[in-house]
PDB file of N, CA and C in Angstrom:
ATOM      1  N   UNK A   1     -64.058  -9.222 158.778  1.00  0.00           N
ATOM      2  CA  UNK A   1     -64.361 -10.373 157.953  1.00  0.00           C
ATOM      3  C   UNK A   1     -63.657 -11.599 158.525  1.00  0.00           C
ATOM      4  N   UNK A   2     -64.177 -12.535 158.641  1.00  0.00           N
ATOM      5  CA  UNK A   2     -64.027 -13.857 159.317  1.00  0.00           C
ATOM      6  C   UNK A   2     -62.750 -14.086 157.981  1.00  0.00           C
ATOM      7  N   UNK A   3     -61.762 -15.428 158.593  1.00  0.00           N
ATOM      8  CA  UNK A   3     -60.600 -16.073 157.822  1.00  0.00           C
ATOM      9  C   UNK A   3     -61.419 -17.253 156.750  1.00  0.00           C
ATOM     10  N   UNK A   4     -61.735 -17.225 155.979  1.00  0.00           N
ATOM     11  CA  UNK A   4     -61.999 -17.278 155.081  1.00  0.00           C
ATOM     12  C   UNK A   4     -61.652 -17.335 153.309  1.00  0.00           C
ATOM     13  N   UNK A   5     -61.029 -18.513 152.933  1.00  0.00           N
ATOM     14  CA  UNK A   5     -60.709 -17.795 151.775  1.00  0.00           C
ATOM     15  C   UNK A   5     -61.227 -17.423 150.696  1.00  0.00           C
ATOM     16  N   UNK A   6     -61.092 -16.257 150.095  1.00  0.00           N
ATOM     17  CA  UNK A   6     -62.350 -16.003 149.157  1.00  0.00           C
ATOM     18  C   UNK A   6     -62.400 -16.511 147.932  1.00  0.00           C
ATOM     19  N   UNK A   7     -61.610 -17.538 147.614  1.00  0.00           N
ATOM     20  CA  UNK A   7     -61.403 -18.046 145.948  1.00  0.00           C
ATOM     21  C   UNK A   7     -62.111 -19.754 146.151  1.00  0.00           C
ATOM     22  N   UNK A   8     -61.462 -20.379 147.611  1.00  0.00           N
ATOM     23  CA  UNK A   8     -61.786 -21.547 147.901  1.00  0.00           C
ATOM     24  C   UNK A   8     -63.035 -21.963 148.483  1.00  0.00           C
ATOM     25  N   UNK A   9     -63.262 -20.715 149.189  1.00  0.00           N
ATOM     26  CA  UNK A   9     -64.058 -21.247 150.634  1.00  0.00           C
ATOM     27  C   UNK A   9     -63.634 -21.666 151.843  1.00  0.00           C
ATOM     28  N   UNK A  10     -61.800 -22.481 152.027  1.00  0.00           N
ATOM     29  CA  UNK A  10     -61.411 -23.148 153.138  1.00  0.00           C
ATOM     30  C   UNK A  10     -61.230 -21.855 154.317  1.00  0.00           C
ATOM     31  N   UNK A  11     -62.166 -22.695 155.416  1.00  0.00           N
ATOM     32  CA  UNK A  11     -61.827 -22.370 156.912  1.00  0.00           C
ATOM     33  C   UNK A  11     -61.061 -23.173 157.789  1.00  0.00           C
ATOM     34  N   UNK A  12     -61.020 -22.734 158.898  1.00  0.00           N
ATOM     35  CA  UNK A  12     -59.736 -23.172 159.503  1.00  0.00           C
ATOM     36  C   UNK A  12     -60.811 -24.358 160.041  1.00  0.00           C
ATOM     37  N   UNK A  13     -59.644 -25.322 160.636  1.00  0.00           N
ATOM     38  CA  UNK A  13     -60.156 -26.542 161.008  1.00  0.00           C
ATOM     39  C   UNK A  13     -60.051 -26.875 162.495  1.00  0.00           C
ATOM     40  N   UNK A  14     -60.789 -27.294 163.370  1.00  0.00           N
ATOM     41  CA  UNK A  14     -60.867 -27.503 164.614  1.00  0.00           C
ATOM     42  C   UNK A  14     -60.236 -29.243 165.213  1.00  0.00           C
ATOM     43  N   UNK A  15     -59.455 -28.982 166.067  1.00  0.00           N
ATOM     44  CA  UNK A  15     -59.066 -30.970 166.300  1.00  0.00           C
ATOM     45  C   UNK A  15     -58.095 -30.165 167.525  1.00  0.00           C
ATOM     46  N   UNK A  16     -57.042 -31.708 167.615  1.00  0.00           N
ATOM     47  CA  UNK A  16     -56.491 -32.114 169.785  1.00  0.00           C
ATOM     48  C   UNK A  16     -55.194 -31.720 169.089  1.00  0.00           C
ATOM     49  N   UNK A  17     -54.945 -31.466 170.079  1.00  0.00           N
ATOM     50  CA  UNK A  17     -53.494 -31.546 170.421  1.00  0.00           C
ATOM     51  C   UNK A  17     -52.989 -32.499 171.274  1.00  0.00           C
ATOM     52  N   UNK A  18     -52.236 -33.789 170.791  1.00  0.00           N
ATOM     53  CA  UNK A  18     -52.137 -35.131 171.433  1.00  0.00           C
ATOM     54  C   UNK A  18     -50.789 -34.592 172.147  1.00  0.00           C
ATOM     55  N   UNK A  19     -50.775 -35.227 173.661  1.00  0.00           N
ATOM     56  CA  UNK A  19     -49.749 -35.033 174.903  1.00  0.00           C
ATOM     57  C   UNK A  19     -49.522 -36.734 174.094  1.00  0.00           C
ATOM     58  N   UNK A  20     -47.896 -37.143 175.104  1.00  0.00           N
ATOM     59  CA  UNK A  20     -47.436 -38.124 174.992  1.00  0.00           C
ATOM     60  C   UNK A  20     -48.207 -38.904 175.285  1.00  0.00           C
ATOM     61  N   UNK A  21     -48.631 -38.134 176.922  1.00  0.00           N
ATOM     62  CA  UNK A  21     -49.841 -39.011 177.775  1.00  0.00           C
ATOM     63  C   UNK A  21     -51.276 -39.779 177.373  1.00  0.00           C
ATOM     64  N   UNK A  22     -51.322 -39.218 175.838  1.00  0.00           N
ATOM     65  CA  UNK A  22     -52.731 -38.650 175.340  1.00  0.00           C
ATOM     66  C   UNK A  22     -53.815 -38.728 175.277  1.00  0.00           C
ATOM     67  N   UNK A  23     -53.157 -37.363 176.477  1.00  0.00           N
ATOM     68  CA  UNK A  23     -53.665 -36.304 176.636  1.00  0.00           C
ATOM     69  C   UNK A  23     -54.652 -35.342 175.768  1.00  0.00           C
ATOM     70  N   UNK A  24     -55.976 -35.015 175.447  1.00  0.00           N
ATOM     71  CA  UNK A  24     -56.143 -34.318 173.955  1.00  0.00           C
ATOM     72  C   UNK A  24     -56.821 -32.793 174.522  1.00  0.00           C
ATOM     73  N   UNK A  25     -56.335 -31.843 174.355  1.00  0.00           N
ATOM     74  CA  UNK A  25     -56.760 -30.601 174.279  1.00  0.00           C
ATOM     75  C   UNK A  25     -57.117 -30.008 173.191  1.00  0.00           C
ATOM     76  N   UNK A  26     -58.058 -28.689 172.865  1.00  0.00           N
ATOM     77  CA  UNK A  26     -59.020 -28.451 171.475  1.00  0.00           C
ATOM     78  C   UNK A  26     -57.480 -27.038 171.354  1.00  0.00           C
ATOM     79  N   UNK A  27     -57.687 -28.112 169.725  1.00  0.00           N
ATOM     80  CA  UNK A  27     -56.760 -26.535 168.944  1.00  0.00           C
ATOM     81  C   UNK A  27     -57.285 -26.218 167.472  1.00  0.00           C
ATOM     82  N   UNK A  28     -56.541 -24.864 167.104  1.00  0.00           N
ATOM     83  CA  UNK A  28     -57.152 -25.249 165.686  1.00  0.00           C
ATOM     84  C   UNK A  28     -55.822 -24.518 164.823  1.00  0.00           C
ATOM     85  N   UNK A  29     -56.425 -25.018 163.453  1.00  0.00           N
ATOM     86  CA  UNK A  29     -55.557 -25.519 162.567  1.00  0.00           C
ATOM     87  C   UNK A  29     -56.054 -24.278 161.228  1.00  0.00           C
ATOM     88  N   UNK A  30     -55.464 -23.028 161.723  1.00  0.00           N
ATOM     89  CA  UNK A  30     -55.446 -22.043 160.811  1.00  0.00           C
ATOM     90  C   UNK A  30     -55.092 -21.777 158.758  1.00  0.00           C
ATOM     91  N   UNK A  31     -55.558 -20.721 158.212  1.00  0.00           N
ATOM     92  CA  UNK A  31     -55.469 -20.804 157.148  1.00  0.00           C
ATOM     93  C   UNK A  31     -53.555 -20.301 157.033  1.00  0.00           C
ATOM     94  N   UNK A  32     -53.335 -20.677 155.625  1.00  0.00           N
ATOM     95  CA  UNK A  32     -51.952 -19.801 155.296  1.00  0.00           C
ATOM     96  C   UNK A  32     -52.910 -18.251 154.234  1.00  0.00           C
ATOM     97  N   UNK A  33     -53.060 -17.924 155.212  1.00  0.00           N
ATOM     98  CA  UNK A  33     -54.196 -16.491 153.948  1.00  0.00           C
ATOM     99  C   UNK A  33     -53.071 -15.469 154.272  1.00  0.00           C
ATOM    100  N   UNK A  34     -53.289 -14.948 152.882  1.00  0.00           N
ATOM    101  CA  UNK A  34     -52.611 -13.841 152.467  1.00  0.00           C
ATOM    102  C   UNK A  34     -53.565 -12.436 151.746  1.00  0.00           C
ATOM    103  N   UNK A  35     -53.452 -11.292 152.077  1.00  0.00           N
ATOM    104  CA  UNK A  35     -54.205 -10.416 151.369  1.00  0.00           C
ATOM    105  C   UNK A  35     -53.272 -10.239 150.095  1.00  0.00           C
ATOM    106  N   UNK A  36     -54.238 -10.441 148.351  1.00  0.00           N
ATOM    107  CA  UNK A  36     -53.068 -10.527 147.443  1.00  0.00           C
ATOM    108  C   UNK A  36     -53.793  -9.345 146.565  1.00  0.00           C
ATOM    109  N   UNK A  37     -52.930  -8.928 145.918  1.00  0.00           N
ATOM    110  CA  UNK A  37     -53.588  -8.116 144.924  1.00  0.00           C
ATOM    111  C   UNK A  37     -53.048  -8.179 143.466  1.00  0.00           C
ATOM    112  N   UNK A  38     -54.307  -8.486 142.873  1.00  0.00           N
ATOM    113  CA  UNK A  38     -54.154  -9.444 141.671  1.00  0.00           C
ATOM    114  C   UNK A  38     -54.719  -8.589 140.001  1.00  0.00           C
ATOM    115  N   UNK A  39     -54.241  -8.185 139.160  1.00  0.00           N
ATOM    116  CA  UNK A  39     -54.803  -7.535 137.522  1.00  0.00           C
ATOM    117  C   UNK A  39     -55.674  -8.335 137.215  1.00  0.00           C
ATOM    118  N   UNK A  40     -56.868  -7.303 137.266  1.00  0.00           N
ATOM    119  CA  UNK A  40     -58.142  -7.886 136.352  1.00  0.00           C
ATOM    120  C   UNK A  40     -57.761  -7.203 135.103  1.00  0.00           C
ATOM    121  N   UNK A  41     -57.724  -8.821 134.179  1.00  0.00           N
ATOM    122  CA  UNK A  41     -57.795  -8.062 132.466  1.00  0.00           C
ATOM    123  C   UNK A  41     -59.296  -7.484 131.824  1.00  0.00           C
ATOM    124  N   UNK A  42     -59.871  -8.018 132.399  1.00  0.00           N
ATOM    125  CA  UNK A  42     -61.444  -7.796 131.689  1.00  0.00           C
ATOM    126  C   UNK A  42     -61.887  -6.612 132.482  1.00  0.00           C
ATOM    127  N   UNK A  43     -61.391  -6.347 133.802  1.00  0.00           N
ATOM    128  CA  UNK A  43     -62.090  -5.005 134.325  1.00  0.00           C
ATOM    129  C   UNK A  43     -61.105  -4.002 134.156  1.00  0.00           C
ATOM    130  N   UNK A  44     -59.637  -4.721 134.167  1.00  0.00           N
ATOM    131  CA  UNK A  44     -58.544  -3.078 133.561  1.00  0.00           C
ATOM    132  C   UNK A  44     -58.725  -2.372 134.668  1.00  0.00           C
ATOM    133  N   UNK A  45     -58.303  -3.332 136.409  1.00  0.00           N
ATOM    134  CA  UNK A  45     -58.310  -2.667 137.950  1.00  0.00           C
ATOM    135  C   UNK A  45     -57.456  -3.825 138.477  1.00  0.00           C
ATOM    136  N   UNK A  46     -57.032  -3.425 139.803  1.00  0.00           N
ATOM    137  CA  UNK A  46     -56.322  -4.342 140.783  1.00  0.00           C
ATOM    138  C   UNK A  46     -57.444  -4.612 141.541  1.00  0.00           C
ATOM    139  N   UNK A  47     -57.696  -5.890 142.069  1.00  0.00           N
ATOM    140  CA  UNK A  47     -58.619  -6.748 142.887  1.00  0.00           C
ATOM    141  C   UNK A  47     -58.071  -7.088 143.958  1.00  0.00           C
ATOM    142  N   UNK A  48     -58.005  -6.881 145.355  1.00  0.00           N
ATOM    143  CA  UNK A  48     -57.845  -7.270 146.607  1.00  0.00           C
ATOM    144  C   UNK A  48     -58.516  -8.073 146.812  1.00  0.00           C
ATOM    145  N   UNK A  49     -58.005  -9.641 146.795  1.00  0.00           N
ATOM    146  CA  UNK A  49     -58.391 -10.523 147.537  1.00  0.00           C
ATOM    147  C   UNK A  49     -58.337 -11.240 149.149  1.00  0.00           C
ATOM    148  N   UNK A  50     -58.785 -11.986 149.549  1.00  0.00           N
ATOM    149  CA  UNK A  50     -57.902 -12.125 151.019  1.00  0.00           C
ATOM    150  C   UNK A  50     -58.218 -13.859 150.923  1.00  0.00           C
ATOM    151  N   UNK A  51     -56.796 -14.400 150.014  1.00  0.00           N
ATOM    152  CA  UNK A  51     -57.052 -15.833 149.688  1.00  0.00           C
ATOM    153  C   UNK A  51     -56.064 -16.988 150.656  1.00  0.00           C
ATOM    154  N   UNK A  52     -56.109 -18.666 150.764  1.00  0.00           N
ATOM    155  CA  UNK A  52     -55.112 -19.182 150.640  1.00  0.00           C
ATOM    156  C   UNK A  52     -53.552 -19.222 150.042  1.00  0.00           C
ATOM    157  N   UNK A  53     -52.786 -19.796 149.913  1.00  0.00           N
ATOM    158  CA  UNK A  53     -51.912 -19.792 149.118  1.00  0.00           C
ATOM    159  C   UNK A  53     -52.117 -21.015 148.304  1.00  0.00           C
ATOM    160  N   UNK A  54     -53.181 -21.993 147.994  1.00  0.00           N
ATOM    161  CA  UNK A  54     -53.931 -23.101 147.506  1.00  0.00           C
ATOM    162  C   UNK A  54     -54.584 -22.143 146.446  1.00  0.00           C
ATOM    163  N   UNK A  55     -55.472 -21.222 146.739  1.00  0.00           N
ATOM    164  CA  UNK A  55     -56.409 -20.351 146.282  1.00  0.00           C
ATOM    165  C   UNK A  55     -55.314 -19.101 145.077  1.00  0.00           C
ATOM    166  N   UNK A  56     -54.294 -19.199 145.384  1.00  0.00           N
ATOM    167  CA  UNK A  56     -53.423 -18.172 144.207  1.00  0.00           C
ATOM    168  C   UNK A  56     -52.678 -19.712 143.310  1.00  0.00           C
ATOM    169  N   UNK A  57     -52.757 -20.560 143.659  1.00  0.00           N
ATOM    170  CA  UNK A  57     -52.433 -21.984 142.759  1.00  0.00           C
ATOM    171  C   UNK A  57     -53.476 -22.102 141.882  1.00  0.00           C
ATOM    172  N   UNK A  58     -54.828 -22.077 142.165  1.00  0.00           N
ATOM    173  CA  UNK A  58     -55.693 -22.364 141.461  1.00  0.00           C
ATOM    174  C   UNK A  58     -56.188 -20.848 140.763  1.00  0.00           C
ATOM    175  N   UNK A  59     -55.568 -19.539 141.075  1.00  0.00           N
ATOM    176  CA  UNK A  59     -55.913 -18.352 140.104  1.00  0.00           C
ATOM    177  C   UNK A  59     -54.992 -19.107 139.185  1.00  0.00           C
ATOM    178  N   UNK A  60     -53.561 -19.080 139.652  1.00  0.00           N
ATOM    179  CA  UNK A  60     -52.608 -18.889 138.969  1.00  0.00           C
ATOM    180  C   UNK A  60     -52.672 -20.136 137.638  1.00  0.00           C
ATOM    181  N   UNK A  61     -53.782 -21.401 137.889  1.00  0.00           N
ATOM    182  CA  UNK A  61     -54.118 -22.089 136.941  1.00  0.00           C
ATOM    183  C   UNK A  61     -55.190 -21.978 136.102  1.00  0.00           C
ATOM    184  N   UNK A  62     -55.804 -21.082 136.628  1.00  0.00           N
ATOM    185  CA  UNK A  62     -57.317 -21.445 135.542  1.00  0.00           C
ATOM    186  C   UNK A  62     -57.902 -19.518 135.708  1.00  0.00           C
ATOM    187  N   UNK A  63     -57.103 -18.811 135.810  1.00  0.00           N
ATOM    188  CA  UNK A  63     -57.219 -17.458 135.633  1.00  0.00           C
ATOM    189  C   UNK A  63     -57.980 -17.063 136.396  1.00  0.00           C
ATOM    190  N   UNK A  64     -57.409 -15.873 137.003  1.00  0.00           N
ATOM    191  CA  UNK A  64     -58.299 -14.366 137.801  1.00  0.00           C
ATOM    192  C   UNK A  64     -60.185 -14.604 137.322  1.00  0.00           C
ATOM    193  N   UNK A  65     -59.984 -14.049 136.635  1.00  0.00           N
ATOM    194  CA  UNK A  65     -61.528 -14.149 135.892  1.00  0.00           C
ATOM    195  C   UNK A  65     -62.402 -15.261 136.200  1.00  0.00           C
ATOM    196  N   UNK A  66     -61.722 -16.303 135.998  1.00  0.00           N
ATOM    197  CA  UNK A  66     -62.692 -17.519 135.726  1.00  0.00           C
ATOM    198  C   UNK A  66     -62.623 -17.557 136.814  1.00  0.00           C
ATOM    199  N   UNK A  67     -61.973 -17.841 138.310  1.00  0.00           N
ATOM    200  CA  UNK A  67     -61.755 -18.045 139.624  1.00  0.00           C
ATOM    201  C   UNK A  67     -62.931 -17.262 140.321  1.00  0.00           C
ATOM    202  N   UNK A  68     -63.002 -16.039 139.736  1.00  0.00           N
ATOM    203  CA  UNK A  68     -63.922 -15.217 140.479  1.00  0.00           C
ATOM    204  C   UNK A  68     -65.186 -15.183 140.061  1.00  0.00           C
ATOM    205  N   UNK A  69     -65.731 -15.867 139.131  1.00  0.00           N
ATOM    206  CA  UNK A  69     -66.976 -15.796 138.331  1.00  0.00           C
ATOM    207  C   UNK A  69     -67.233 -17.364 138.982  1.00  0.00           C
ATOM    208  N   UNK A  70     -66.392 -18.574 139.116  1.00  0.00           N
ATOM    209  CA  UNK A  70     -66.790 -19.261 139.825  1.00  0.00           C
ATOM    210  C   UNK A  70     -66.779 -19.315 141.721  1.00  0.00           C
ATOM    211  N   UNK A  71     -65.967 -18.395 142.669  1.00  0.00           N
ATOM    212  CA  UNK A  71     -66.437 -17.916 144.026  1.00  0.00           C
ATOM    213  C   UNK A  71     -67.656 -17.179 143.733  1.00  0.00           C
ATOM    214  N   UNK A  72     -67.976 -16.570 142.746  1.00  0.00           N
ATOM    215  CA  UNK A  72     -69.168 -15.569 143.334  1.00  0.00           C
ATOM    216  C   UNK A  72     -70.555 -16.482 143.024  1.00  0.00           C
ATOM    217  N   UNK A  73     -70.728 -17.810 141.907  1.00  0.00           N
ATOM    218  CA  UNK A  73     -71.164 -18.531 142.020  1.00  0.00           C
ATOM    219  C   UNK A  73     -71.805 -19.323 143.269  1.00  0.00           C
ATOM    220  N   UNK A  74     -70.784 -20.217 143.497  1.00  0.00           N
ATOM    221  CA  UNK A  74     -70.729 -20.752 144.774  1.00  0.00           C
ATOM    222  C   UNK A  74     -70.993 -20.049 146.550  1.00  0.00           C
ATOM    223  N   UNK A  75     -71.015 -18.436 146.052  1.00  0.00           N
ATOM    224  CA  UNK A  75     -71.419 -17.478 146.995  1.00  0.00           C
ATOM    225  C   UNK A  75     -70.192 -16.926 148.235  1.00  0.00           C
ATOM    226  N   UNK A  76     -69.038 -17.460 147.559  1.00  0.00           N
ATOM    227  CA  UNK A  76     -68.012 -17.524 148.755  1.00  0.00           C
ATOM    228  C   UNK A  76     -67.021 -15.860 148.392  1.00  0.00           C
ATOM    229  N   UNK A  77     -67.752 -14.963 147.325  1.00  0.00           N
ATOM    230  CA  UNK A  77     -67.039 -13.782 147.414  1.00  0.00           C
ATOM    231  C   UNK A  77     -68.235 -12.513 146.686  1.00  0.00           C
ATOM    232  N   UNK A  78     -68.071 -11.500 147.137  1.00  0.00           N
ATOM    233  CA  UNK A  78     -69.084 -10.708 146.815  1.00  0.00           C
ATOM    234  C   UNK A  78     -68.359  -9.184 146.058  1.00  0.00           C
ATOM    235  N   UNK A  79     -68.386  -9.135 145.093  1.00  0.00           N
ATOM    236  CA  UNK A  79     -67.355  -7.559 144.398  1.00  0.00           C
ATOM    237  C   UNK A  79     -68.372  -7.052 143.804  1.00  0.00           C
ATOM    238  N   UNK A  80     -68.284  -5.985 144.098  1.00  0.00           N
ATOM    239  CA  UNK A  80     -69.172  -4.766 143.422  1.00  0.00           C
ATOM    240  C   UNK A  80     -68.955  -4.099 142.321  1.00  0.00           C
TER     241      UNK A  80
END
């Protein structure tokens, strides 16, 4: 599975790496993802996610549940 986070959507971002000279070479600009595992109250299971640390800010504000009923919306997570 590609880096990806599954609550947000954010991928990593592509840009230079400026020399003094500048100089610009292609780099990129990775996620902080963490695999987390999080209590579903409504399913009464642990959920493996593989989120940001942005993406456990915004569980950790507006709840597990609602987070995931709006990624699977938006199409950015798929649970069976």
């Amino acid at each position: 599975m590609a880096k990806v986070c599954q609550i947000t959507g954010r991928k990593r971002m592509i840009g230079n790496n400026v020399a003094h000279s500048k100089l610009r070479t292609k780099r990129t600009f990775d996620l902080n993802l963490k695999h987390k595992r999080f209590w579903s109250e409504e399913e009464k299971r642990f959920i493996t996610l593989k989120v940001t640390t942005k993406g456990m800010r915004t569980i950790m504000k507006n709840g597990l549940d609602a987070c995931i009923k709006d990624a699977q919306q938006k199409g950015y997570i798929k649970l069976v």
